[in-house]
Protein backbone atom coordinates (compact mmCIF):
# COMPACT_ATOMS: atom_id res chain seq x y z
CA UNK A 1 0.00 0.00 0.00
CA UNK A 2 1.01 3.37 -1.17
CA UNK A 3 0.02 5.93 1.09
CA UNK A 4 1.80 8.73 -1.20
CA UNK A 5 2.60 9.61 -4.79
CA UNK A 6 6.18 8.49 -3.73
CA UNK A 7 8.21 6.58 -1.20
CA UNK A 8 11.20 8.61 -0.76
CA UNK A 9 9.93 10.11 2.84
CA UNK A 10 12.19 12.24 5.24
CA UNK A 11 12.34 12.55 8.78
CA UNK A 12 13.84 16.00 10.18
CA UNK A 13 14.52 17.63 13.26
CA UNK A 14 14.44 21.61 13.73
CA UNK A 15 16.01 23.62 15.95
CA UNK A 16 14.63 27.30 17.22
CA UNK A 17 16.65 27.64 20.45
CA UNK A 18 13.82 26.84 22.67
CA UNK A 19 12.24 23.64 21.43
CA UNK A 20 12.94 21.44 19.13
CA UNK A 21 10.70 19.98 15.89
CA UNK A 22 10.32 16.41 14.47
CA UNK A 23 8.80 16.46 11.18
CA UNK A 24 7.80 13.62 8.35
CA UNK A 25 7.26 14.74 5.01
CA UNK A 26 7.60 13.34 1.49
CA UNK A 27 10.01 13.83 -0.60
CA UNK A 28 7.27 16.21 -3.00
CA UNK A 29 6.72 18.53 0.13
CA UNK A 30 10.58 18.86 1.47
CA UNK A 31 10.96 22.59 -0.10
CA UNK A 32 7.44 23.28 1.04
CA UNK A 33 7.92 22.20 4.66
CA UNK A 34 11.57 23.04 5.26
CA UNK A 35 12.20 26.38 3.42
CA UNK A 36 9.93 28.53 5.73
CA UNK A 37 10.94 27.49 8.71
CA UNK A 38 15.30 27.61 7.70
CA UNK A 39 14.15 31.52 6.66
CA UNK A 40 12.58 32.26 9.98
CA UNK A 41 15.93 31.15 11.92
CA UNK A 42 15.25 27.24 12.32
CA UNK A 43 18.65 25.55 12.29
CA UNK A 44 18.32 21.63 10.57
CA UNK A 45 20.18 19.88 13.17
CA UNK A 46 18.92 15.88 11.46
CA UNK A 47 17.73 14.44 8.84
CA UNK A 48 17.32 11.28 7.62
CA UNK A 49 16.14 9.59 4.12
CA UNK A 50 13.92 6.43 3.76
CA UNK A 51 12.67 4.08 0.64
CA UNK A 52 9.23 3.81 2.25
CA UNK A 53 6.75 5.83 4.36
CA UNK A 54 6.40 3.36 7.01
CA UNK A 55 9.70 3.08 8.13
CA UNK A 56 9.91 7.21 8.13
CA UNK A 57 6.82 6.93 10.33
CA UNK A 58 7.86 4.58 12.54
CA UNK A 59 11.49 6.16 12.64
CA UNK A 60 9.75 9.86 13.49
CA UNK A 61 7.64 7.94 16.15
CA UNK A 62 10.82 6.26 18.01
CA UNK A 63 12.17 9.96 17.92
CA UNK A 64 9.37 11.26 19.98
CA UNK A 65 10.31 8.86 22.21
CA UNK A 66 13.65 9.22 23.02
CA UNK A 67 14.99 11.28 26.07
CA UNK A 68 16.73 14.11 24.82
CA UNK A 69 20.41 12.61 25.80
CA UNK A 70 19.78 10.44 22.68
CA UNK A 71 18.68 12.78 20.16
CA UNK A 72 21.93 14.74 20.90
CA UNK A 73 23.65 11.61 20.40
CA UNK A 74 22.06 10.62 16.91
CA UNK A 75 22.10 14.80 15.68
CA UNK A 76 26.51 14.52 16.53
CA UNK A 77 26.25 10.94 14.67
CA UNK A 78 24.40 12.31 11.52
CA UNK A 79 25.61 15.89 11.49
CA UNK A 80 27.60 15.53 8.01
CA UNK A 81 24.76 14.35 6.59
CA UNK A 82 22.71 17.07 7.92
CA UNK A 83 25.17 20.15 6.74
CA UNK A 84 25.17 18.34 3.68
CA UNK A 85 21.49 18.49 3.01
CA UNK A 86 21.07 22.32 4.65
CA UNK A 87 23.36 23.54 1.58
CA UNK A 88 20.90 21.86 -1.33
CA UNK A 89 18.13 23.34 0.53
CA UNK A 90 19.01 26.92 0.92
């Protein structure tokens, strides 16, 4: 089951200073979603890239979950990644 025109899916995490976000979106709506928020000061601090929605829902999910200790942990691990993506964005 198909749940989207495609099944390239991201899962992000933004950073204003005071809270952080963890968004899903499809690969269609990346420029749509991420754009605004990078032009009103939102730092990308993670992102990662999956072949189906499912496992970018489920991965977003676990996120949530995750004391903040972690998140720091998997932002350091995935950083390159991250900077990497900011630049084709902006």
């Amino acid at each position: 089951m198909n749940l989207f025109d495609t099944d390239i899916c991201w899962v992000y995490i933004t950073d204003d200073g005071r809270r952080r976000r963890i968004l899903f979106c499809t690969d269609d709506e990346r420029d749509a979603l991420l754009r605004p928020r990078l032009e009103r000061g939102e730092r990308l601090v993670y992102r990662r890239r999956f072949d189906n929605t499912f496992d970018a829902l489920a991965h977003k999910l676990m996120l949530q979950s995750l004391s903040a200790s972690t998140i720091d942990c998997l932002i350091r691990r995935y950083r390159k990644l991250t900077s990497d993506e900011i630049i084709s964005i902006v």
